[in-house]
N, C-alpha and C. Protein backbone atom coordinates (compact mmCIF):
# COMPACT_ATOMS: atom_id res chain seq x y z
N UNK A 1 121.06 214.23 52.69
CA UNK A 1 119.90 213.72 53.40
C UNK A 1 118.67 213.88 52.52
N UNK A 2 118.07 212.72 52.67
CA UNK A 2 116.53 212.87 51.98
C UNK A 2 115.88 214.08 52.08
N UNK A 3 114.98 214.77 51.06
CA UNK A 3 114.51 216.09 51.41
C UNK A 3 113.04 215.90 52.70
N UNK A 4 112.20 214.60 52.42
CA UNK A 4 111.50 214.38 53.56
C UNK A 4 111.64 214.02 54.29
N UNK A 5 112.59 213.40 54.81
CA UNK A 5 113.23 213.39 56.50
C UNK A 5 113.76 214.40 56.67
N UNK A 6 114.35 214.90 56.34
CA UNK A 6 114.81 216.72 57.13
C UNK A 6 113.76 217.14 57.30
N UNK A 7 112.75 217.63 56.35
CA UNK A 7 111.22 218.30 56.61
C UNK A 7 110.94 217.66 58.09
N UNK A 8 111.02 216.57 58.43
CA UNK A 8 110.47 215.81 59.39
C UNK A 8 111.11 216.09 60.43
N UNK A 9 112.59 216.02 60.81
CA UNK A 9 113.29 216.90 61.47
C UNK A 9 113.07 218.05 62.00
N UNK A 10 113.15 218.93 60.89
CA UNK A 10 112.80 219.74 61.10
C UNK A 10 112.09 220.69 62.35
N UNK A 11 110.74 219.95 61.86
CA UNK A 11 108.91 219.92 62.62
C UNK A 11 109.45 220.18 64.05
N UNK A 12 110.47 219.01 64.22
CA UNK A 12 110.64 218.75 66.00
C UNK A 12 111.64 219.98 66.96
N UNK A 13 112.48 220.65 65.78
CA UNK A 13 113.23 221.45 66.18
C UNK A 13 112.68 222.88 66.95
N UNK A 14 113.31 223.33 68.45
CA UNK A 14 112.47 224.69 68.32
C UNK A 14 113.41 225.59 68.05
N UNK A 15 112.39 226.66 67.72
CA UNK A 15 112.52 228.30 66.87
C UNK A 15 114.00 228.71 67.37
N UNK A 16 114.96 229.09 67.01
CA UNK A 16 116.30 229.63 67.52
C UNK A 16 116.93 230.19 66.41
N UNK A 17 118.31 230.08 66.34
CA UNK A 17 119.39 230.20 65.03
C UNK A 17 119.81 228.68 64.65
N UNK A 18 119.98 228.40 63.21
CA UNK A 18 120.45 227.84 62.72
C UNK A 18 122.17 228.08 62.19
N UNK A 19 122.47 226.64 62.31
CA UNK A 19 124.34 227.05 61.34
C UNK A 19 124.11 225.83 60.17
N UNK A 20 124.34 226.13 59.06
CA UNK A 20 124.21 225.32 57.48
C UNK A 20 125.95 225.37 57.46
N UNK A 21 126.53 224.06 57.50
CA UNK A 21 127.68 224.07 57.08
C UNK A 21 127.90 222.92 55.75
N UNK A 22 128.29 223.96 54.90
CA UNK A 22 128.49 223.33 53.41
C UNK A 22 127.12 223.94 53.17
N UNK A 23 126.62 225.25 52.83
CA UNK A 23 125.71 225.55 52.29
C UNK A 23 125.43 225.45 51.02
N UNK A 24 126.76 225.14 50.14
CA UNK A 24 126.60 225.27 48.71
C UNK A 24 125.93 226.36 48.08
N UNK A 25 124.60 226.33 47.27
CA UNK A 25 123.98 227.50 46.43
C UNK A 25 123.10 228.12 47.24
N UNK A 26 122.99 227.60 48.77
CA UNK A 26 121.47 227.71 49.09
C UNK A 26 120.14 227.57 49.03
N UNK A 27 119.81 225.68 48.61
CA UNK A 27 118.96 225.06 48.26
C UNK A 27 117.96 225.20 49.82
N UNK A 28 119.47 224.34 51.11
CA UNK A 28 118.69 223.79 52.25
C UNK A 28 118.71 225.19 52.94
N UNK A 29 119.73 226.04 52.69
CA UNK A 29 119.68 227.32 53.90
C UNK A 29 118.45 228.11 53.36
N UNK A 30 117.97 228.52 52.30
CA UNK A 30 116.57 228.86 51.82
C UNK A 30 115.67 228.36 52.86
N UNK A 31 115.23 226.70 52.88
CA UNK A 31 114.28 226.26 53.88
C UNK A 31 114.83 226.82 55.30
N UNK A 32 115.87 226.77 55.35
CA UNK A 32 116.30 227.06 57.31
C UNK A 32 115.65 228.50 57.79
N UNK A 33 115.36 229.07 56.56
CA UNK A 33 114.95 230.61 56.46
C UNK A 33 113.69 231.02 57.01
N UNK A 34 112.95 229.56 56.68
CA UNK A 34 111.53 230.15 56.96
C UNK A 34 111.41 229.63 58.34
N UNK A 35 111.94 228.67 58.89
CA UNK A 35 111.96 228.63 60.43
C UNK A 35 112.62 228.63 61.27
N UNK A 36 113.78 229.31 61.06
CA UNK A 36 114.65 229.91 62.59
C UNK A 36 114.64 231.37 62.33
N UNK A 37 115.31 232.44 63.16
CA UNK A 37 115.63 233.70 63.04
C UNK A 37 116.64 234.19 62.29
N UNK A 38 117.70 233.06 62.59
CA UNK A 38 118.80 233.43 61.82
C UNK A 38 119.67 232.47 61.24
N UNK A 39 120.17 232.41 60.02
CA UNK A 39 120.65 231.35 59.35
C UNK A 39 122.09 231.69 58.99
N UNK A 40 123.29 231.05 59.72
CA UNK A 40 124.25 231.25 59.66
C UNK A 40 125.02 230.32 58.30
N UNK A 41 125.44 230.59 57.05
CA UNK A 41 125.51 229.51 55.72
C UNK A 41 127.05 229.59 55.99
N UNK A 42 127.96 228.35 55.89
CA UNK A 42 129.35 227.93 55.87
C UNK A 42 129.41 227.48 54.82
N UNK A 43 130.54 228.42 53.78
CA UNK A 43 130.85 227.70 52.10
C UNK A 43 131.90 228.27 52.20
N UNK A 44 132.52 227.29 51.45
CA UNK A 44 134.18 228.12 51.35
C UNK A 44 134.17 228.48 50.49
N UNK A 45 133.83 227.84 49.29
CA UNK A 45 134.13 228.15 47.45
C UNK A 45 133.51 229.48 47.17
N UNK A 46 134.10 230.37 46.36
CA UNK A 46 133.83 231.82 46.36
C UNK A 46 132.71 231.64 45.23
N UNK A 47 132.63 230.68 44.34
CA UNK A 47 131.18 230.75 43.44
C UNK A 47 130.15 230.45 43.95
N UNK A 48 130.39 229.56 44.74
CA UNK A 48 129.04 229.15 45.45
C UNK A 48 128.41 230.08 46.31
N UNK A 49 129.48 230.86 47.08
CA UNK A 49 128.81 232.16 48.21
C UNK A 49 128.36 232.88 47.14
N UNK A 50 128.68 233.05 45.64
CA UNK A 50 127.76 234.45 44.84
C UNK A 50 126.56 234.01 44.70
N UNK A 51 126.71 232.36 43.94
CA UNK A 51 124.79 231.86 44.06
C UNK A 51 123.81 231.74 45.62
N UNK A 52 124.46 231.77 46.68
CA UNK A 52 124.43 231.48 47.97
C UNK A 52 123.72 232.81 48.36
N UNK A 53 124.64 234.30 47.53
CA UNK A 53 123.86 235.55 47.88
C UNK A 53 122.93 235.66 47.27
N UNK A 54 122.71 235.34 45.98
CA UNK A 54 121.59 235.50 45.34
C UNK A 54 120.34 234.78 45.49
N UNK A 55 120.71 233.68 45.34
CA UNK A 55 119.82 232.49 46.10
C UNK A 55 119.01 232.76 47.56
N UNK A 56 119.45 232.94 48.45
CA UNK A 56 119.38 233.36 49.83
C UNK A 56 119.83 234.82 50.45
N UNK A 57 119.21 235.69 50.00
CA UNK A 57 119.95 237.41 50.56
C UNK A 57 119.72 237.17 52.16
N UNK A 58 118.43 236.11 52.73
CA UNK A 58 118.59 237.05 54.25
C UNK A 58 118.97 235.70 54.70
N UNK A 59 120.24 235.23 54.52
CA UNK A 59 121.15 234.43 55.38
C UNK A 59 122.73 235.17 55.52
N UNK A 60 123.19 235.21 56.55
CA UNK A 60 124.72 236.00 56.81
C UNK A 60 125.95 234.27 56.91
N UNK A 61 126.42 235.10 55.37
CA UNK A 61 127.04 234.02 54.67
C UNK A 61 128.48 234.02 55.42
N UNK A 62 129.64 233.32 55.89
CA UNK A 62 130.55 232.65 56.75
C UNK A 62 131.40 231.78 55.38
N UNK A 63 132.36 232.70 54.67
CA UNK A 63 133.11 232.42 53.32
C UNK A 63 134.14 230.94 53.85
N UNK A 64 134.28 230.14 54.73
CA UNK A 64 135.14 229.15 55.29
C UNK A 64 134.56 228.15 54.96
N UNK A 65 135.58 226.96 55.94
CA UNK A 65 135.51 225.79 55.69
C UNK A 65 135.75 225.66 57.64
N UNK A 66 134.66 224.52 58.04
CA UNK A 66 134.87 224.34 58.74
C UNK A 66 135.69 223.14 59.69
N UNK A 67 136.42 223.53 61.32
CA UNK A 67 137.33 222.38 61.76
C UNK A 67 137.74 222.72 62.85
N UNK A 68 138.28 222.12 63.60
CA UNK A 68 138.90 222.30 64.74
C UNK A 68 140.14 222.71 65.24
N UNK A 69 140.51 223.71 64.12
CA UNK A 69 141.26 224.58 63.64
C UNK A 69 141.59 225.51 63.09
N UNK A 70 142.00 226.80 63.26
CA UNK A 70 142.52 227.63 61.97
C UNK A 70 143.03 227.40 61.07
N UNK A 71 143.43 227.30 59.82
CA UNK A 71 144.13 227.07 58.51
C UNK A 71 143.65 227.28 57.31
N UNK A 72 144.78 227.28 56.63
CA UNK A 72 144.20 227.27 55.18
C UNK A 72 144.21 225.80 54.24
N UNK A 73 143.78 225.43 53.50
CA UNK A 73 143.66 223.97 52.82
C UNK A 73 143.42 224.80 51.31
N UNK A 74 143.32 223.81 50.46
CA UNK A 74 142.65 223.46 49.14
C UNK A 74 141.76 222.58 48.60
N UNK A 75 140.70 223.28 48.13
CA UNK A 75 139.57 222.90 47.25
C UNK A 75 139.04 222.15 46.00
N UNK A 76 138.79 220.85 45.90
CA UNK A 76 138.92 220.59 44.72
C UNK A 76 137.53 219.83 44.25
N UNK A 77 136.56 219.86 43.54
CA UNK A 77 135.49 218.73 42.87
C UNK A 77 136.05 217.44 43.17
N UNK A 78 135.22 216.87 43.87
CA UNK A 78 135.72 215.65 44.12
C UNK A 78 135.28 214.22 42.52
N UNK A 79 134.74 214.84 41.75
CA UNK A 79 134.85 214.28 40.85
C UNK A 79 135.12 215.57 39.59
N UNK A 80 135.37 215.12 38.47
CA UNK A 80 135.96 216.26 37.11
C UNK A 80 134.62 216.38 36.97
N UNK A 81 134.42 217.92 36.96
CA UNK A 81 133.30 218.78 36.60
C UNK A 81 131.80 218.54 37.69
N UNK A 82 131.99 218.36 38.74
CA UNK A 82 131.09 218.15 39.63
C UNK A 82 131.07 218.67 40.49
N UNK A 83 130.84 220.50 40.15
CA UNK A 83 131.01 221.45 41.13
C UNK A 83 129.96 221.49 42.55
N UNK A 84 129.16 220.51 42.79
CA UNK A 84 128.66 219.97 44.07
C UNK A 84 129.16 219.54 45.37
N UNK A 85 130.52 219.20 44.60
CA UNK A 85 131.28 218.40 45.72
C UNK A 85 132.32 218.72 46.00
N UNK A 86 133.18 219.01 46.88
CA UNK A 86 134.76 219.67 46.86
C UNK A 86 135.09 218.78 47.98
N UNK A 87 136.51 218.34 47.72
CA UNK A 87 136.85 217.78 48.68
C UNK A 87 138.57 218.90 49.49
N UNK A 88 138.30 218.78 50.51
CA UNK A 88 139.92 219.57 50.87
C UNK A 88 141.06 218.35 51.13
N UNK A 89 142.55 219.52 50.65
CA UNK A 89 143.50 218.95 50.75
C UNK A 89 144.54 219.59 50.70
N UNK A 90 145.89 219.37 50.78
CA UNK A 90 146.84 220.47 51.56
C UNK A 90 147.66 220.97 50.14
N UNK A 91 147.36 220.53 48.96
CA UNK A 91 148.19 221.05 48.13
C UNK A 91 147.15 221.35 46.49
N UNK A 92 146.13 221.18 46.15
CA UNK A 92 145.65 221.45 44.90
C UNK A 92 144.27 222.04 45.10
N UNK A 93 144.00 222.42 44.10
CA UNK A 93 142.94 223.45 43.99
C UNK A 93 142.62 224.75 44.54
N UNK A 94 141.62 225.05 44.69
CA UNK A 94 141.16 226.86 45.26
C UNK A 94 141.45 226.77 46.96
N UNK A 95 142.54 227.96 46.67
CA UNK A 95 142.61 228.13 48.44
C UNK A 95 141.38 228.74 49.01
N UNK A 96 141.31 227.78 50.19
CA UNK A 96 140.22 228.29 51.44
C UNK A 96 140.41 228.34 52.65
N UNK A 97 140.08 229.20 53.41
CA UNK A 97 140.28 229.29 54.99
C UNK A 97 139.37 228.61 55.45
N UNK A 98 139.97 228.37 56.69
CA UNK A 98 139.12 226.98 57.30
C UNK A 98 139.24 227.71 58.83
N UNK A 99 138.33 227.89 59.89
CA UNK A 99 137.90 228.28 60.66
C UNK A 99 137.39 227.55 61.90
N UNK A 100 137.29 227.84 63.04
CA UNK A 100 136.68 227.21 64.14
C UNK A 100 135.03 227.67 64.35
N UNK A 101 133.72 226.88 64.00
CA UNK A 101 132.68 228.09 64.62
C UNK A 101 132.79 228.22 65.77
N UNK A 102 133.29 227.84 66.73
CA UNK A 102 132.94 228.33 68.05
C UNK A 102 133.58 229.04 68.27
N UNK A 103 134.57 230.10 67.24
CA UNK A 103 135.18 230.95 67.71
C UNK A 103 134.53 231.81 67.48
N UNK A 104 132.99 232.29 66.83
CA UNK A 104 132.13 232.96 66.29
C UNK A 104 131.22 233.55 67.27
N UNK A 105 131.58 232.40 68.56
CA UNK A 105 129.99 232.84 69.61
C UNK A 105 128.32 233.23 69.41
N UNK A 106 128.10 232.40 68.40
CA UNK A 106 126.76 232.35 68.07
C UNK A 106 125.69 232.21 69.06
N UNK A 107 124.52 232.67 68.96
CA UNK A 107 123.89 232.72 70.46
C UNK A 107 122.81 231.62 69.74
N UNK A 108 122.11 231.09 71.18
CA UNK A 108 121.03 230.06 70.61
C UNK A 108 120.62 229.50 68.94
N UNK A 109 121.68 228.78 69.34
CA UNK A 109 121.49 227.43 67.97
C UNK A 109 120.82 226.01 68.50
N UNK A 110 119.53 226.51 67.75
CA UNK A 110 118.57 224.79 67.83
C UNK A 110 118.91 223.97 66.61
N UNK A 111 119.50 224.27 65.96
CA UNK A 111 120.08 223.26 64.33
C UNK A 111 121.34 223.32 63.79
N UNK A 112 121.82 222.56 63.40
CA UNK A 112 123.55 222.71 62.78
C UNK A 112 122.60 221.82 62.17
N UNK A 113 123.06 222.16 60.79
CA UNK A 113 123.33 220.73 59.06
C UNK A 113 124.69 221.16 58.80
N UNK A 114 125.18 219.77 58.36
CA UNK A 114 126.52 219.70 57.53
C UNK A 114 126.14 218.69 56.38
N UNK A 115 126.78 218.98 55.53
CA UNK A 115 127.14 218.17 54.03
C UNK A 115 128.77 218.64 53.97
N UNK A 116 129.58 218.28 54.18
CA UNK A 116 130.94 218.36 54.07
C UNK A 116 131.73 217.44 53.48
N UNK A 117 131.37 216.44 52.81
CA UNK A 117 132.17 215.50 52.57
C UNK A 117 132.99 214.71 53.35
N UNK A 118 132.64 214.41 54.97
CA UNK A 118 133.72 213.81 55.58
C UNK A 118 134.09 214.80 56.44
N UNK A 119 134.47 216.05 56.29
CA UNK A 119 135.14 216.69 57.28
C UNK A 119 134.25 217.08 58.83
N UNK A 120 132.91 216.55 58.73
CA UNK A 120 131.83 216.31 59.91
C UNK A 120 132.85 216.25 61.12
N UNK A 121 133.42 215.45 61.41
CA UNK A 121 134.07 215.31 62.91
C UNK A 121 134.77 216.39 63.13
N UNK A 122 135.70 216.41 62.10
CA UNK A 122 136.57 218.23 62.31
C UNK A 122 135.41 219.18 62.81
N UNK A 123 134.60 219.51 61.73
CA UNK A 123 133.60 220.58 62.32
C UNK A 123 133.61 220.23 63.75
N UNK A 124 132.68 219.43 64.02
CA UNK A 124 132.01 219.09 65.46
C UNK A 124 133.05 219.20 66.55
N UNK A 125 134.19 219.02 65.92
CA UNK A 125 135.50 219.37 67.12
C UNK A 125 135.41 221.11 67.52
N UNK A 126 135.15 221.36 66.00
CA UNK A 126 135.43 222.96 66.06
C UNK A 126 133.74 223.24 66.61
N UNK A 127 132.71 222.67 67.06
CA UNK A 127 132.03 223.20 67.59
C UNK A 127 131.05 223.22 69.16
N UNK A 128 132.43 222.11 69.57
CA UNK A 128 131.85 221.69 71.14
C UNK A 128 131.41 222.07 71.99
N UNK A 129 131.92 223.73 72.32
CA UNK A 129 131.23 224.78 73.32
C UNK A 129 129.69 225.19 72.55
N UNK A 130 129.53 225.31 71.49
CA UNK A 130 127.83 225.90 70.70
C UNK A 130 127.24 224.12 71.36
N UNK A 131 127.61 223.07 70.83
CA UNK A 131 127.17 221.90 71.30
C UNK A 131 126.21 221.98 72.77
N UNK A 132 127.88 221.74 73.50
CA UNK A 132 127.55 222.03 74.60
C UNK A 132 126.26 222.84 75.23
N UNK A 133 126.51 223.71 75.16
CA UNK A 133 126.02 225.03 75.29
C UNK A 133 124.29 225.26 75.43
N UNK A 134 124.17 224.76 73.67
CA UNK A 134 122.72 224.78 72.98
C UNK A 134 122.04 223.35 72.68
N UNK A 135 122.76 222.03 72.86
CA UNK A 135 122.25 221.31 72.69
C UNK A 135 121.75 220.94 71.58
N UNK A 136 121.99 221.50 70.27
CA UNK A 136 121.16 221.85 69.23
C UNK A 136 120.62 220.34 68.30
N UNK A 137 119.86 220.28 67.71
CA UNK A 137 119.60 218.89 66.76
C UNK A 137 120.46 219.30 65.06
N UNK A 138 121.49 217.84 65.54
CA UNK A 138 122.97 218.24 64.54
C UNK A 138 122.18 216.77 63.27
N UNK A 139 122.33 217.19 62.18
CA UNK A 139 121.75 216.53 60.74
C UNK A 139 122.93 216.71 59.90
N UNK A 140 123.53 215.52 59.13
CA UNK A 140 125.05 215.62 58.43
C UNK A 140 124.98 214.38 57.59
């Protein structure tokens, strides 16, 4: 997403917890920082959660992949050498666990972002009761 339409987004959202799924290094969960309480970051790739800690110390980082399911998958750059992008799949690359958030029980979420490459609907399966629930303004 454009960086000034999210800003714009943003504005309209009120004060609660945020969930960043596909946080990557912690470019966008950085901004989520300065206006919710709590910033929940979803990365599966284990390099990205080290720049993710460093990058962002006061976000509580969530090492998965998210879906409407438990499992494990594999990780791969969806292009050669374009560690931005990973796509999952059931047989190559870095194993990752893949998780339900709503099995997490997060309390008042006014924001979910995803960048997932596609796996958006899985998530949103895996997050219908927080949906439900909080109503939150979902950006993907």
């Amino acid at each position: 997403m454009d960086g000034s339409i999210h800003r714009e987004i943003l504005k309209s959202v009120p004060k609660g917890n945020a969930i960043d799924v596909g946080a990557h290094v912690g470019i966008w969960s950085r901004q989520l920082t300065k206006k919710f309480d709590e910033v929940y970051a979803w990365e599966p790739i284990e390099s990205n959660c080290e720049c993710l800690r460093q990058n962002v110390p006061d976000v509580k980082i969530f090492p998965f992949a998210a879906a409407s399911k438990q499992s494990k998958k594999f990780a791969k750059p969806d292009q050669e050498g374009n560690y931005g992008g990973y796509q999952l799949n059931e047989e190559e690359g870095e194993e990752v666990i893949v998780k339900v958030i709503d099995d997490f029980d997060f309390k008042n979420i006014t924001f979910i972002q995803m960048h997932i490459k596609g796996m958006e609907y899985e998530a949103l399966l895996g997050l219908e009761r927080t949906i439900e629930k909080y109503l939150p303004t979902i950006v993907y």
